[in-house]
N, C-alpha and C. Protein backbone atom coordinates (compact mmCIF):
# COMPACT_ATOMS: atom_id res chain seq x y z
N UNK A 1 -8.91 -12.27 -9.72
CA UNK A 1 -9.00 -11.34 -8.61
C UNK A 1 -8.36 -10.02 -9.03
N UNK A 2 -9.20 -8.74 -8.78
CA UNK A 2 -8.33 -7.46 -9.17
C UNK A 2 -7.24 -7.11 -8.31
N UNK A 3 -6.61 -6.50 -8.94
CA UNK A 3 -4.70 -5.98 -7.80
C UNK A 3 -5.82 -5.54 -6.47
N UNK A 4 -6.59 -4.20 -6.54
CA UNK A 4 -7.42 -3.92 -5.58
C UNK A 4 -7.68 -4.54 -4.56
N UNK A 5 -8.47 -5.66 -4.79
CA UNK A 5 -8.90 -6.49 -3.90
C UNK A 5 -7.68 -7.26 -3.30
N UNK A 6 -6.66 -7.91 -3.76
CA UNK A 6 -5.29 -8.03 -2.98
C UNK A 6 -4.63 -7.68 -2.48
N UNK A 7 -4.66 -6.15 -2.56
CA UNK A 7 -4.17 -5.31 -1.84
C UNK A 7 -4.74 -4.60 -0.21
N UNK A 8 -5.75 -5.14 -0.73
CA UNK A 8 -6.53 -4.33 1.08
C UNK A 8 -6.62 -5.87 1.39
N UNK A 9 -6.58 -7.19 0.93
CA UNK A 9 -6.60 -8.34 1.75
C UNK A 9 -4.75 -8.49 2.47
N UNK A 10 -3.87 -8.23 1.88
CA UNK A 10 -2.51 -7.59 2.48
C UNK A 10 -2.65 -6.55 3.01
N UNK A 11 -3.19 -5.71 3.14
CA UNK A 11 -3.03 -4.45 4.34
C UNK A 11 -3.62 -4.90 5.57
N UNK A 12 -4.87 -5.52 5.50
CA UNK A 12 -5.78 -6.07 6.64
C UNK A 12 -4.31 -6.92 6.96
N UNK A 13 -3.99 -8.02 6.82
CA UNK A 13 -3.09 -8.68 7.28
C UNK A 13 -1.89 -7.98 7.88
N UNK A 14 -1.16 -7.17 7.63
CA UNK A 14 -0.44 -6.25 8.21
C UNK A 14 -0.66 -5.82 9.75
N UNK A 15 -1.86 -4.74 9.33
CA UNK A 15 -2.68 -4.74 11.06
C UNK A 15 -2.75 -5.65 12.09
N UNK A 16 -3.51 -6.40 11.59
CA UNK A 16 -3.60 -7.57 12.49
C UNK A 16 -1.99 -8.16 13.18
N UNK A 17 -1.10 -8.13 12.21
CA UNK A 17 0.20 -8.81 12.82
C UNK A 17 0.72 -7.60 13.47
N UNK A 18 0.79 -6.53 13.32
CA UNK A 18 1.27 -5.76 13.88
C UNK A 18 0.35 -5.44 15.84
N UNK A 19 -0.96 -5.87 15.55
CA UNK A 19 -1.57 -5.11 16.93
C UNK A 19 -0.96 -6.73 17.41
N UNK A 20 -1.20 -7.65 16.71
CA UNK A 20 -1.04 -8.66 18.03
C UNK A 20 0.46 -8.89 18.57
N UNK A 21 1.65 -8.08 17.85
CA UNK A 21 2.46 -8.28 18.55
C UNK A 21 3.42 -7.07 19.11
N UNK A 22 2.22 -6.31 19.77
CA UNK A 22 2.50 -5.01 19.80
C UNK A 22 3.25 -4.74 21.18
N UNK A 23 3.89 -5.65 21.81
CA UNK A 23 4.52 -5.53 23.11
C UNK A 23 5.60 -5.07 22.79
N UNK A 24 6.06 -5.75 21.88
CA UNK A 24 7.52 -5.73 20.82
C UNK A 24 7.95 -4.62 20.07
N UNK A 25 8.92 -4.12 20.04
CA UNK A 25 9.43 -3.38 19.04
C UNK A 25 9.27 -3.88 17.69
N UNK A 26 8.79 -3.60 16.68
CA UNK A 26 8.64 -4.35 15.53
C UNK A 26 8.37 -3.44 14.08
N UNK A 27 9.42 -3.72 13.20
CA UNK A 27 8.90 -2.79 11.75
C UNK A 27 8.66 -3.55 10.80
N UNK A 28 7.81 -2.72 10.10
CA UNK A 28 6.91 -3.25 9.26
C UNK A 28 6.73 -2.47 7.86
N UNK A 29 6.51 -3.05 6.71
CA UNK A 29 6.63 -1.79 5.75
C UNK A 29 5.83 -2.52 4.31
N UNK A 30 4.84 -1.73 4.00
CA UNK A 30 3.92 -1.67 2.66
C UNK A 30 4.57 -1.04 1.36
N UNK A 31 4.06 -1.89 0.50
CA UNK A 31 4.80 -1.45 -0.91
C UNK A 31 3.43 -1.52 -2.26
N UNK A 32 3.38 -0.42 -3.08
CA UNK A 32 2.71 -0.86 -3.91
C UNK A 32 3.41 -0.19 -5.41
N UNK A 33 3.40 -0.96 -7.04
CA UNK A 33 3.39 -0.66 -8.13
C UNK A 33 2.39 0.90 -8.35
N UNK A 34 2.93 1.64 -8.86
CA UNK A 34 2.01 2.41 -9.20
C UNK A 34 1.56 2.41 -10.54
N UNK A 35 2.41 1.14 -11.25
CA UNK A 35 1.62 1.32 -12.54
C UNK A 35 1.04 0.00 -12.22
N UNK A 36 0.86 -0.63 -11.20
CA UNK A 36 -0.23 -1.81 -11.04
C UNK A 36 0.47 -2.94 -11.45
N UNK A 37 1.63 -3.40 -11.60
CA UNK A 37 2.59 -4.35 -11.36
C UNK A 37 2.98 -5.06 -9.93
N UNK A 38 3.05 -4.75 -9.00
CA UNK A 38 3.23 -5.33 -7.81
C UNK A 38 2.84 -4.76 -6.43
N UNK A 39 2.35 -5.74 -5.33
CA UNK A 39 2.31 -5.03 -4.16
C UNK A 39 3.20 -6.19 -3.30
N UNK A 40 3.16 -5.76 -2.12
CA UNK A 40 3.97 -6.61 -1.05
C UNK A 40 3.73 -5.78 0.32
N UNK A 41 3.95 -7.02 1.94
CA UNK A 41 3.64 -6.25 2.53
C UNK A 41 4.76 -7.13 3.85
N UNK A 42 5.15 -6.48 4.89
CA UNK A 42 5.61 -7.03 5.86
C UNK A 42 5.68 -6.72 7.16
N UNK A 43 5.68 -7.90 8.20
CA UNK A 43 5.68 -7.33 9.74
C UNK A 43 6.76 -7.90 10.80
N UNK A 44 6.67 -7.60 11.52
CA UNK A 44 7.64 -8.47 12.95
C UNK A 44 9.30 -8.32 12.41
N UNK A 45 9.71 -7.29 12.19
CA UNK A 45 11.19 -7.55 11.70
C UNK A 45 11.97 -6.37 12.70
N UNK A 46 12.74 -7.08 13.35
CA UNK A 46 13.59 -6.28 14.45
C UNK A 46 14.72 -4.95 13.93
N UNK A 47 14.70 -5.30 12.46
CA UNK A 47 15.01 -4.27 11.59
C UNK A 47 14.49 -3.64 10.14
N UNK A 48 14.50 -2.13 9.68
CA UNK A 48 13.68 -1.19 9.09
C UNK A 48 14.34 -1.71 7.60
N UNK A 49 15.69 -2.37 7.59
CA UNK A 49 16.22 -2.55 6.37
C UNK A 49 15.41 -4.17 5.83
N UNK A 50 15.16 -5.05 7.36
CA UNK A 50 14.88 -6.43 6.92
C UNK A 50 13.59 -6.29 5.95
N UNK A 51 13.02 -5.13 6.94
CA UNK A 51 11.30 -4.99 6.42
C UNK A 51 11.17 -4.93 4.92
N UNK A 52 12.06 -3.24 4.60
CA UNK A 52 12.04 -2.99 3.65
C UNK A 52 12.31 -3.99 2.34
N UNK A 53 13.22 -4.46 2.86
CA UNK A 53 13.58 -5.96 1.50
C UNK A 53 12.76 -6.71 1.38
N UNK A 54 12.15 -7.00 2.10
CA UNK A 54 10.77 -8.10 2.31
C UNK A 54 10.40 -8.03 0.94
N UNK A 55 9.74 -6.88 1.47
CA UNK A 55 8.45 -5.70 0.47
C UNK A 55 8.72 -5.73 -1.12
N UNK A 56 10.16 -5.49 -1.17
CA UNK A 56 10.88 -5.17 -2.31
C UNK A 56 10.82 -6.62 -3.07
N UNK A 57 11.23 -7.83 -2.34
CA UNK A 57 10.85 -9.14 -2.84
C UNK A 57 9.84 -9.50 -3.63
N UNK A 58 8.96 -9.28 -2.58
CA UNK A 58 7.72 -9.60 -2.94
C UNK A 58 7.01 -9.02 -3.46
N UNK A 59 7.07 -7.61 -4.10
CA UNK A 59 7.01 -6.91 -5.26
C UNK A 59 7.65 -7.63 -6.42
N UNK A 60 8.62 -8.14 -6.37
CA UNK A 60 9.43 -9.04 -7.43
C UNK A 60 10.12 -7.22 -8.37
N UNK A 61 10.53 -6.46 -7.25
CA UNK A 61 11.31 -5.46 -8.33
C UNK A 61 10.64 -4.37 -8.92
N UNK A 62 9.22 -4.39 -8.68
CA UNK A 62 8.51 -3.62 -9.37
C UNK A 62 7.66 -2.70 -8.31
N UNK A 63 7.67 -2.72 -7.15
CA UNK A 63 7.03 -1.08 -6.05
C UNK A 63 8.05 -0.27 -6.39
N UNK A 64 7.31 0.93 -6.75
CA UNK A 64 8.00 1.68 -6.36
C UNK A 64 7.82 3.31 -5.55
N UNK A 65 6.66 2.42 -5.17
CA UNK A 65 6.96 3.38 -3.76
C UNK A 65 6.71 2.16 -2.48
N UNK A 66 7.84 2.48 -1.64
CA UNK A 66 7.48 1.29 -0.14
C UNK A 66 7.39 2.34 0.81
N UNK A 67 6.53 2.07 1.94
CA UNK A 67 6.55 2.79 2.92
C UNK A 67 6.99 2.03 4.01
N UNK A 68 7.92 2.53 5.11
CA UNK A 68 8.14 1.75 6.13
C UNK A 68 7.43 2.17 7.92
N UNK A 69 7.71 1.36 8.75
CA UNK A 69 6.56 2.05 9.99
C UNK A 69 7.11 1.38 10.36
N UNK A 70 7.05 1.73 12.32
CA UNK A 70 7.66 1.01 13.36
C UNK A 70 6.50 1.13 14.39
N UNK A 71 6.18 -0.14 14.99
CA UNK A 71 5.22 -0.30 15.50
C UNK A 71 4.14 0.61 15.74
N UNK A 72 3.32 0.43 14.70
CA UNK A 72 2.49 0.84 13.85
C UNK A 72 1.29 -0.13 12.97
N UNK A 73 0.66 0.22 12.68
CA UNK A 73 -0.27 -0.49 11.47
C UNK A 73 -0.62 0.52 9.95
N UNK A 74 -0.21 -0.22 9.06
CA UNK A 74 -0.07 0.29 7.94
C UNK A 74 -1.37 -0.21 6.58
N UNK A 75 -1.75 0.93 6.10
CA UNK A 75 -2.67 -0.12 4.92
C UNK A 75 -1.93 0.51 3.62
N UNK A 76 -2.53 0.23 2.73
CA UNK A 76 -2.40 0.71 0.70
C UNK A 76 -3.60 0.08 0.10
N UNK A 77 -3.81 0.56 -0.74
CA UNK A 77 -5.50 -0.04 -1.54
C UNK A 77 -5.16 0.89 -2.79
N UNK A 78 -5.48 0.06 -4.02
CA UNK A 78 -5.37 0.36 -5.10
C UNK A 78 -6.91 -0.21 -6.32
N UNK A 79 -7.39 1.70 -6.39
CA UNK A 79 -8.35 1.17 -7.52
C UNK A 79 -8.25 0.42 -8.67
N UNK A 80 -9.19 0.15 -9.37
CA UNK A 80 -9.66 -0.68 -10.27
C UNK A 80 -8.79 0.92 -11.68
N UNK A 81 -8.86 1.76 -11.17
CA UNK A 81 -8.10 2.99 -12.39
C UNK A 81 -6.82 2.80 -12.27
N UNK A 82 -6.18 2.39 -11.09
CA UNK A 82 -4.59 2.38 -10.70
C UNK A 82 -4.68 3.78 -9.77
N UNK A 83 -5.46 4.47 -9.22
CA UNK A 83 -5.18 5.19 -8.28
C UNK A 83 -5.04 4.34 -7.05
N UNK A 84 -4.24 4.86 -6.25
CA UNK A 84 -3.94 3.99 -4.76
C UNK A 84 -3.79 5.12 -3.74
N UNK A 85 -3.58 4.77 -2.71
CA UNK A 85 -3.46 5.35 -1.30
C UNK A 85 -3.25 4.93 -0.21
């Protein structure tokens, strides 16, 4: 499977957790490698620091850029060149 394609199947997932529990205060925060080493993504966390670590995890060390959001929906998608957005 390309990083690409894992990466917009984790952003879709993001959305989704974020609209359905949108009564709530809730942050959430996307991470991707820009040299194409890791992505990670997270939702429902009553804090901006929990989120962020998530991300950072599950990157295993290697995003380095994370973005964070508060109830919100977030995507990232990364070409097949290593351009992302």
């Amino acid at each position: 499977m390309r990083m690409g394609t894992m990466v917009r199947g984790a952003a879709i997932a993001v959305c989704l957790a974020m609209t359905a529990g949108a009564a709530s205060a809730e942050w959430g925060a996307v991470g991707i490698g820009t040299t194409g080493d890791g992505y990670g993504w997270s939702a429902g966390y009553s804090y901006e620091s929990d989120a962020y670590n998530r991300v950072w995890n599950e990157c295993g060390g290697y995003c380095d850029q994370i973005f964070t959001f508060y109830n919100e929906c977030a995507a990232i998608s990364q070409a097949s060149n290593g351009a992302w957005g």
